[in-house]
C-alpha atoms as a PDB file:
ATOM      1  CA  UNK A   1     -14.447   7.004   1.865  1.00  0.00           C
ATOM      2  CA  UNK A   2     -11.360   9.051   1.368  1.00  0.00           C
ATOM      3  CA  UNK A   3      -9.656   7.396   3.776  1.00  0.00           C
ATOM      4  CA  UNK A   4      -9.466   4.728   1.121  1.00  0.00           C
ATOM      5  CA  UNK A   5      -8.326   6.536  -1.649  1.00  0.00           C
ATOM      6  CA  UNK A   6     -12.032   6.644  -3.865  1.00  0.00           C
ATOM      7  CA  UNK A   7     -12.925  10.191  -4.525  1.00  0.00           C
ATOM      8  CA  UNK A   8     -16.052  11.469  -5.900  1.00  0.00           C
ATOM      9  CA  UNK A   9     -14.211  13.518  -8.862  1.00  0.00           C
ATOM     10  CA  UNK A  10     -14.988  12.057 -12.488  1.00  0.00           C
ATOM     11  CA  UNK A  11     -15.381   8.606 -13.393  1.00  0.00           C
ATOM     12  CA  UNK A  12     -15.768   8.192  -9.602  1.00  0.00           C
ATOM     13  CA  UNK A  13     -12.287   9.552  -9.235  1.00  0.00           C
ATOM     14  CA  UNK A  14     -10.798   6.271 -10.251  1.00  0.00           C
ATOM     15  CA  UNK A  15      -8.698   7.528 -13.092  1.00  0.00           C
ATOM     16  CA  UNK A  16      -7.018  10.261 -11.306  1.00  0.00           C
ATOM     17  CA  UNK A  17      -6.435   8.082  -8.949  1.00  0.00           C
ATOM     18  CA  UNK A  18      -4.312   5.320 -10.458  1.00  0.00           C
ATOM     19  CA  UNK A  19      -1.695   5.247 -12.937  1.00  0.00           C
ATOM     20  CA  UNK A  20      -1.555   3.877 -16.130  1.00  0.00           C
ATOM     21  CA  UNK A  21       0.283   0.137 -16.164  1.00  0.00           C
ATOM     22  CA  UNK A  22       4.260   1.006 -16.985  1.00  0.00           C
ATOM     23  CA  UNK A  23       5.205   0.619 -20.739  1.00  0.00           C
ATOM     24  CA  UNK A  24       4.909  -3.054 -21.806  1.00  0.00           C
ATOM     25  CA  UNK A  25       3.420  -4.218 -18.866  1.00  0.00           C
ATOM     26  CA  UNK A  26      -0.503  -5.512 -18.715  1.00  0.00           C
ATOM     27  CA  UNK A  27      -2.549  -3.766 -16.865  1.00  0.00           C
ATOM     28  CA  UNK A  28      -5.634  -3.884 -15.317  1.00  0.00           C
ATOM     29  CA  UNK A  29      -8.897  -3.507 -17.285  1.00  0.00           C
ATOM     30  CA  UNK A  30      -9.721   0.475 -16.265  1.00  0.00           C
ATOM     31  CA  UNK A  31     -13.551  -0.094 -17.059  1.00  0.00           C
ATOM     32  CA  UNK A  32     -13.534  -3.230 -14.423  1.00  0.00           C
ATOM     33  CA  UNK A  33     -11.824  -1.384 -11.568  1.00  0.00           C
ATOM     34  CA  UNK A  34     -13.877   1.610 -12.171  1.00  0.00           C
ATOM     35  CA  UNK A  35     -17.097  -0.019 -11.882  1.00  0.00           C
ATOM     36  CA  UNK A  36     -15.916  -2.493  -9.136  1.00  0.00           C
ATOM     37  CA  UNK A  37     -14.552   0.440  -7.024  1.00  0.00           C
ATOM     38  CA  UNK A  38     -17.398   2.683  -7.652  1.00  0.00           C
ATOM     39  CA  UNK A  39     -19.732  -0.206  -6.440  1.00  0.00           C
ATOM     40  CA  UNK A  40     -17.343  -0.701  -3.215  1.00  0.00           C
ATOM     41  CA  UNK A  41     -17.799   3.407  -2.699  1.00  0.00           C
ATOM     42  CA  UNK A  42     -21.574   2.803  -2.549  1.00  0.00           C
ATOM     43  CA  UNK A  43     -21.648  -0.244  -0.514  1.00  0.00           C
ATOM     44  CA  UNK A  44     -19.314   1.131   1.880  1.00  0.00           C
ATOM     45  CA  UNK A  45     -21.728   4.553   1.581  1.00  0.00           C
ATOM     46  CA  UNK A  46     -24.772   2.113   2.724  1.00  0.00           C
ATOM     47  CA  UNK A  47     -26.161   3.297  -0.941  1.00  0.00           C
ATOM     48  CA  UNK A  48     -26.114  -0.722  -2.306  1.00  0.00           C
ATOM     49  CA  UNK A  49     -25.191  -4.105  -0.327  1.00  0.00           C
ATOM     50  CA  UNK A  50     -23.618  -6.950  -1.133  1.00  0.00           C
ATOM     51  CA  UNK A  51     -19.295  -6.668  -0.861  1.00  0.00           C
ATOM     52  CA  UNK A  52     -17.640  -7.860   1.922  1.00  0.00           C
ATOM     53  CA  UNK A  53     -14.396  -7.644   2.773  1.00  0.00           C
ATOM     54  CA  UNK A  54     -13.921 -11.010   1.099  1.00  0.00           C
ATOM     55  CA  UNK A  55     -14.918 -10.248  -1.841  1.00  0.00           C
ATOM     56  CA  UNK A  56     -12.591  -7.326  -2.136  1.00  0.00           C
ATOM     57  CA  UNK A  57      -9.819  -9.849  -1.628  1.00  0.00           C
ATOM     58  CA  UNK A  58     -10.538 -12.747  -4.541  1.00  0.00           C
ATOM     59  CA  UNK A  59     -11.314  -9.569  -6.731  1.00  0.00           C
ATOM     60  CA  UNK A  60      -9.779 -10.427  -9.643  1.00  0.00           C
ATOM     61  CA  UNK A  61      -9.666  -8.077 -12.705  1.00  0.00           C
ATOM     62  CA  UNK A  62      -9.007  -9.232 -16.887  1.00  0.00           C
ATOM     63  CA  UNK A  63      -5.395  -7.745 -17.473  1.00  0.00           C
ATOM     64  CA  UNK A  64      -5.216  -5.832 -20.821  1.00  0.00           C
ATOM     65  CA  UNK A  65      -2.124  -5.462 -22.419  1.00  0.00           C
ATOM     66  CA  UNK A  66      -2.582  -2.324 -24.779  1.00  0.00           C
ATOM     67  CA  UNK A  67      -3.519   0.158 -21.704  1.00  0.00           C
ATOM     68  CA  UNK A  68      -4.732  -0.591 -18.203  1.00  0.00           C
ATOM     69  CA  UNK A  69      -4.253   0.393 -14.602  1.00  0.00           C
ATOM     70  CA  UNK A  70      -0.537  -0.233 -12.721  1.00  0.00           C
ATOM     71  CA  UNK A  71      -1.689  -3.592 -11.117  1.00  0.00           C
ATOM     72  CA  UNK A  72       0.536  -3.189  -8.145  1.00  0.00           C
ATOM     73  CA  UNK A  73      -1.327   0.748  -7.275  1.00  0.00           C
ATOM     74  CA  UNK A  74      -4.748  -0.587  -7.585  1.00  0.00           C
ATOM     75  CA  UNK A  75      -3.591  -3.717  -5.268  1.00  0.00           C
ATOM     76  CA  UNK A  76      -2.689  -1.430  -3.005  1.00  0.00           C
ATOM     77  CA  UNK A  77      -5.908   0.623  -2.826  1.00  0.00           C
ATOM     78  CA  UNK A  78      -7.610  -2.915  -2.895  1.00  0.00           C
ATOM     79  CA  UNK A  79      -5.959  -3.639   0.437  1.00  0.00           C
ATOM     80  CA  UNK A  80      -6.644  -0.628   1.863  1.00  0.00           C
ATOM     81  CA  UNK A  81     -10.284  -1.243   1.077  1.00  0.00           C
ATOM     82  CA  UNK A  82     -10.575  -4.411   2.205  1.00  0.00           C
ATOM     83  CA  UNK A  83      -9.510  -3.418   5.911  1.00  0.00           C
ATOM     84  CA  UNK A  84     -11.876  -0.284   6.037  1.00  0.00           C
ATOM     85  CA  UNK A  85     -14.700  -2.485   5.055  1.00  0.00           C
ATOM     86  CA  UNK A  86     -13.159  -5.482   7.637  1.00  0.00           C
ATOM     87  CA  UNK A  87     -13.216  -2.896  10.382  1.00  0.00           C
ATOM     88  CA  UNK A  88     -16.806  -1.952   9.540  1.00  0.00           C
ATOM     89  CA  UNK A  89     -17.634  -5.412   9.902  1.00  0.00           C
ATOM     90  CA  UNK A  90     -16.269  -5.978  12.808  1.00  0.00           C
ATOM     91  CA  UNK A  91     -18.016  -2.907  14.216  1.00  0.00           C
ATOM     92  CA  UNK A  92     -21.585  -4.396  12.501  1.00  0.00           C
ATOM     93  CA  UNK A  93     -20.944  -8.147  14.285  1.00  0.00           C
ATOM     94  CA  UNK A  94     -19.624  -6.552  17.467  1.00  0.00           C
ATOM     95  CA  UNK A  95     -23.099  -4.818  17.700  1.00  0.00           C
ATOM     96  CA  UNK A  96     -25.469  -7.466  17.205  1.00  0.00           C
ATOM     97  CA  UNK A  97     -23.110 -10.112  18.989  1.00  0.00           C
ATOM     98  CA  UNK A  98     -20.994  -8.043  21.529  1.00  0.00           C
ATOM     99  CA  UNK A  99     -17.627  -8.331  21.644  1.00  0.00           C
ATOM    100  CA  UNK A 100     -17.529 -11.650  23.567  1.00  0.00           C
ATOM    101  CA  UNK A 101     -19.473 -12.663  20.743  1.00  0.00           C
ATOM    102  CA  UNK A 102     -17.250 -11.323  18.154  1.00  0.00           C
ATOM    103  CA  UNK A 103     -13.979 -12.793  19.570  1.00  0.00           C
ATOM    104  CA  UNK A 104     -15.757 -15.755  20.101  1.00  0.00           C
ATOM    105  CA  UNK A 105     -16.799 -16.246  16.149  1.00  0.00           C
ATOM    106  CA  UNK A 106     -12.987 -15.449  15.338  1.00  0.00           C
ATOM    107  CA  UNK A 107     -11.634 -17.968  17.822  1.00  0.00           C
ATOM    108  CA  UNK A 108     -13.705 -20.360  16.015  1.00  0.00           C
ATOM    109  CA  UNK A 109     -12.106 -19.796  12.660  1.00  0.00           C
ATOM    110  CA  UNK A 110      -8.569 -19.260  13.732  1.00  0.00           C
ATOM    111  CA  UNK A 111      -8.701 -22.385  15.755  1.00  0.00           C
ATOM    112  CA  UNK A 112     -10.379 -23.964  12.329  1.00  0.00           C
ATOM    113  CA  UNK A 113      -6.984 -22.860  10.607  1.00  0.00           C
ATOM    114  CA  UNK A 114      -4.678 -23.808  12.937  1.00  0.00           C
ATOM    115  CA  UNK A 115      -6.285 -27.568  12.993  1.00  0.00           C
ATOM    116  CA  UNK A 116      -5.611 -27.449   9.254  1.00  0.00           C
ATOM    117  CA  UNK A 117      -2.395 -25.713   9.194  1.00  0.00           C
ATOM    118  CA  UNK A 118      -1.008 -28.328  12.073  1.00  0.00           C
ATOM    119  CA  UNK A 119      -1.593 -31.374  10.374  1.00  0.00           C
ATOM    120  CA  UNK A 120       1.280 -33.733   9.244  1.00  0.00           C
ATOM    121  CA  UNK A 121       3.890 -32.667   6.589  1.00  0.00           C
ATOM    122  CA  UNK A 122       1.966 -33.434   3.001  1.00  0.00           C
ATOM    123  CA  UNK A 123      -1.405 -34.154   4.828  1.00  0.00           C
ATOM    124  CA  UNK A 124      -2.083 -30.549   5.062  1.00  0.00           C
ATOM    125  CA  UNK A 125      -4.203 -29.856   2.008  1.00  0.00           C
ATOM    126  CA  UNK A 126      -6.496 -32.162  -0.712  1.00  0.00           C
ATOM    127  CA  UNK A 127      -4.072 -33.257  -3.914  1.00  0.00           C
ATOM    128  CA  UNK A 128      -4.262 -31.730  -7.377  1.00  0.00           C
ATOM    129  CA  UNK A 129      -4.819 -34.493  -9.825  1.00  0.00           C
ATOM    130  CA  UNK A 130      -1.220 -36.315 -10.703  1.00  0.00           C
ATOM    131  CA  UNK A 131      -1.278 -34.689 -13.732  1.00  0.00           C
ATOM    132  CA  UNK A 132      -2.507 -30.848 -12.863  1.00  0.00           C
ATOM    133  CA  UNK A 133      -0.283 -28.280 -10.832  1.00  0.00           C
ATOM    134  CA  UNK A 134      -0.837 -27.956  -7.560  1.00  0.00           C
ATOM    135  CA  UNK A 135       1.147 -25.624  -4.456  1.00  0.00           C
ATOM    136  CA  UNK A 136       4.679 -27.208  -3.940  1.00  0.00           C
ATOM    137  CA  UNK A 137       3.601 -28.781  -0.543  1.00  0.00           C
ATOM    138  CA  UNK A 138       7.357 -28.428   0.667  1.00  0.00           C
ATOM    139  CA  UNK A 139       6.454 -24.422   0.443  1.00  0.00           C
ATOM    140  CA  UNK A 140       3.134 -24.886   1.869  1.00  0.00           C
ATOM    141  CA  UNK A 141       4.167 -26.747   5.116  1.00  0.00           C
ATOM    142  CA  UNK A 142       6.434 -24.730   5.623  1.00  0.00           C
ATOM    143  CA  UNK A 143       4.401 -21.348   5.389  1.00  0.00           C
ATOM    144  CA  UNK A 144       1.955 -23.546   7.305  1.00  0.00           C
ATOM    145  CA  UNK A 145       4.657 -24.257  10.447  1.00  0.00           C
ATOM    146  CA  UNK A 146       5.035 -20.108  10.392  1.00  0.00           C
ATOM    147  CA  UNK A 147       1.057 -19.741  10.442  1.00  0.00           C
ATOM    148  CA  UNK A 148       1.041 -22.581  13.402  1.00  0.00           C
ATOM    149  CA  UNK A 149       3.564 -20.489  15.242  1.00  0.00           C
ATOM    150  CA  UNK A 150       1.100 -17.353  14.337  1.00  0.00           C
ATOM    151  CA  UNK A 151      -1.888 -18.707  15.809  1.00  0.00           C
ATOM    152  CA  UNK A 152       0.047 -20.198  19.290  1.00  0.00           C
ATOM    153  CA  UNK A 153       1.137 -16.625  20.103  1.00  0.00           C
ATOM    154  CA  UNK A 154       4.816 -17.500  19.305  1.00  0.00           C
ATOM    155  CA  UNK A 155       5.293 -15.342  15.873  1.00  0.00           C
ATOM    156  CA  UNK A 156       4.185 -12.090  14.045  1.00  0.00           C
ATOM    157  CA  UNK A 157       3.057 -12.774  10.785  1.00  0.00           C
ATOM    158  CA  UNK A 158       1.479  -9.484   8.856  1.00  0.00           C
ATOM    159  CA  UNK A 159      -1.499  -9.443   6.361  1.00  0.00           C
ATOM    160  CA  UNK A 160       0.931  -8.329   4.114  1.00  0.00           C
ATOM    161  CA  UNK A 161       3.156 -11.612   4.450  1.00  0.00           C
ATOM    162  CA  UNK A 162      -0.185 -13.768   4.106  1.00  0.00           C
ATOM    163  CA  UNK A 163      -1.097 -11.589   1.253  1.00  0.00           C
ATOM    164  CA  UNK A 164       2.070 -11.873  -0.770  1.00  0.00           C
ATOM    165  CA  UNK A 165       3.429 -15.355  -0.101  1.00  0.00           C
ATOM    166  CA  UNK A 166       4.280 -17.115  -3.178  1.00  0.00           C
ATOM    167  CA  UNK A 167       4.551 -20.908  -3.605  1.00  0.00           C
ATOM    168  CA  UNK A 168       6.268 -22.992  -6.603  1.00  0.00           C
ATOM    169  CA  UNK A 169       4.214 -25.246  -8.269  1.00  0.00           C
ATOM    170  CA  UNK A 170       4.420 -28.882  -9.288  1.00  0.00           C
ATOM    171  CA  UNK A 171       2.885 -31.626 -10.597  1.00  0.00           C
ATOM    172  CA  UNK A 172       0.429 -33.349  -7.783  1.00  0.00           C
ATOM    173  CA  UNK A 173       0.568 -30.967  -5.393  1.00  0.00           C
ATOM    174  CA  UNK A 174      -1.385 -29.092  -2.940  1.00  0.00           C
ATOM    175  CA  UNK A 175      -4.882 -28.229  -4.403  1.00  0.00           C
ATOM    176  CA  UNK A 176      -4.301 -24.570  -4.968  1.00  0.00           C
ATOM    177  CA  UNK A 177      -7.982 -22.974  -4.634  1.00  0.00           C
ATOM    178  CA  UNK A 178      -7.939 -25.083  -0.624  1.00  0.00           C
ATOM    179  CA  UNK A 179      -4.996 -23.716   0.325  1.00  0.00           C
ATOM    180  CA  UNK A 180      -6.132 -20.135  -1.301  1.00  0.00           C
ATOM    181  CA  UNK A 181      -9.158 -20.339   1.064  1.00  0.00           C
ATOM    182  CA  UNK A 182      -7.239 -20.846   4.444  1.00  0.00           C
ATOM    183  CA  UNK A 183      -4.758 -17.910   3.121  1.00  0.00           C
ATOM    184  CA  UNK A 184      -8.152 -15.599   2.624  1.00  0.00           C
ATOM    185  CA  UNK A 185      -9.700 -16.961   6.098  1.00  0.00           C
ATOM    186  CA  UNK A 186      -6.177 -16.431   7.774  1.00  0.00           C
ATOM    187  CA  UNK A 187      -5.679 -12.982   6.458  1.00  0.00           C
ATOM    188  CA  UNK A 188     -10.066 -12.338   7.985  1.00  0.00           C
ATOM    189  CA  UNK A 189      -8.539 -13.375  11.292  1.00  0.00           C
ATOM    190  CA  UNK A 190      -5.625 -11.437  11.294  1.00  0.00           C
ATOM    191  CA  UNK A 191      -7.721  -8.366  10.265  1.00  0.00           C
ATOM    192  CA  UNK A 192     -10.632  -9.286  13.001  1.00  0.00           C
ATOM    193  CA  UNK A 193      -8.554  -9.113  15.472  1.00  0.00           C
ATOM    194  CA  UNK A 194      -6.148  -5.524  14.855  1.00  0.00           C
END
């Protein structure tokens, strides 16, 4: 698992690994990203079951303002993760289904996406309430037209850009935890198919 950046060294190598958050800054709670990472380094080991590469992506760790880990190192290592155990699932499905199989399944889901992502201008996604915050569905649609253009062959988009992509907020819009979920399923495709 070194390939990943979780050593076997004390406390599971975790605290050697990252540094501390800078001065100021929150952090991220050291005893939940030892034990979530430690728990990744045995699933990953085939010593426990039970994380997938999706669940290393919605990981979400309590920030601690007095002393925690640099957020942005251990999102780094998180991404890292997430692809070794994405390419060992790929591997696991390609063996029981083939790869026709495989490909298959992941045509499925992108063409899933791309049926959401392609609908009309502010029909993409459910509404937040009138008076909750929701995705600015100007931002969305138009990450949305890039993720069309993804799927049809006619742009690059990276994991990274999927990852990363910010959206203002207002009033009304876009329900945020639906248009979370085709961001996670688009960054699975875009993984499945490296």
């Amino acid at each position: 698992m070194r390939a990943v950046g979780i050593t076997s060294q004390q406390n599971g190598g975790v605290d050697e690994l990252f540094p501390d958050a800078p001065k100021g800054q929150a952090g991220y709670d050291k005893g939940e990203v030892r034990d979530f990472l430690n728990r990744a380094k045995r699933a990953y080991e085939g010593i426990d079951e039970g994380i997938t590469s999706s669940d290393i992506r919605q990981k979400v760790f309590t920030t601690n303002s007095k002393e925690g880990f640099d957020p942005y190192a251990v999102d780094q290592a998180l991404w890292r993760l997430e692809e070794a155990f994405a390419s060992r699932e790929r591997e696991g499905v390609t063996e029981e289904t083939g790869e026709a199989g495989y490909y298959k399944r992941i045509r499925q889901q992108a063409q899933e996406i791309l049926d959401r992502v392609a609908r009309p201008r502010t029909e993409k996604f459910r509404r937040a309430k009138p008076l909750r915050p929701g995705y600015h569905p100007v931002d969305v649609d138009a990450f949305c037209d890039r993720l069309v253009r993804y799927f049809q062959g006619q742009e690059a988009v990276s994991v990274a850009t999927v990852r990363n992509q910010k959206f203002r907020t207002r009033l009304g819009g876009y329900e945020e935890s639906q248009v979370d979920r085709v961001l996670d399923d688009t960054v699975s495709v875009i993984l499945a198919v490296r």
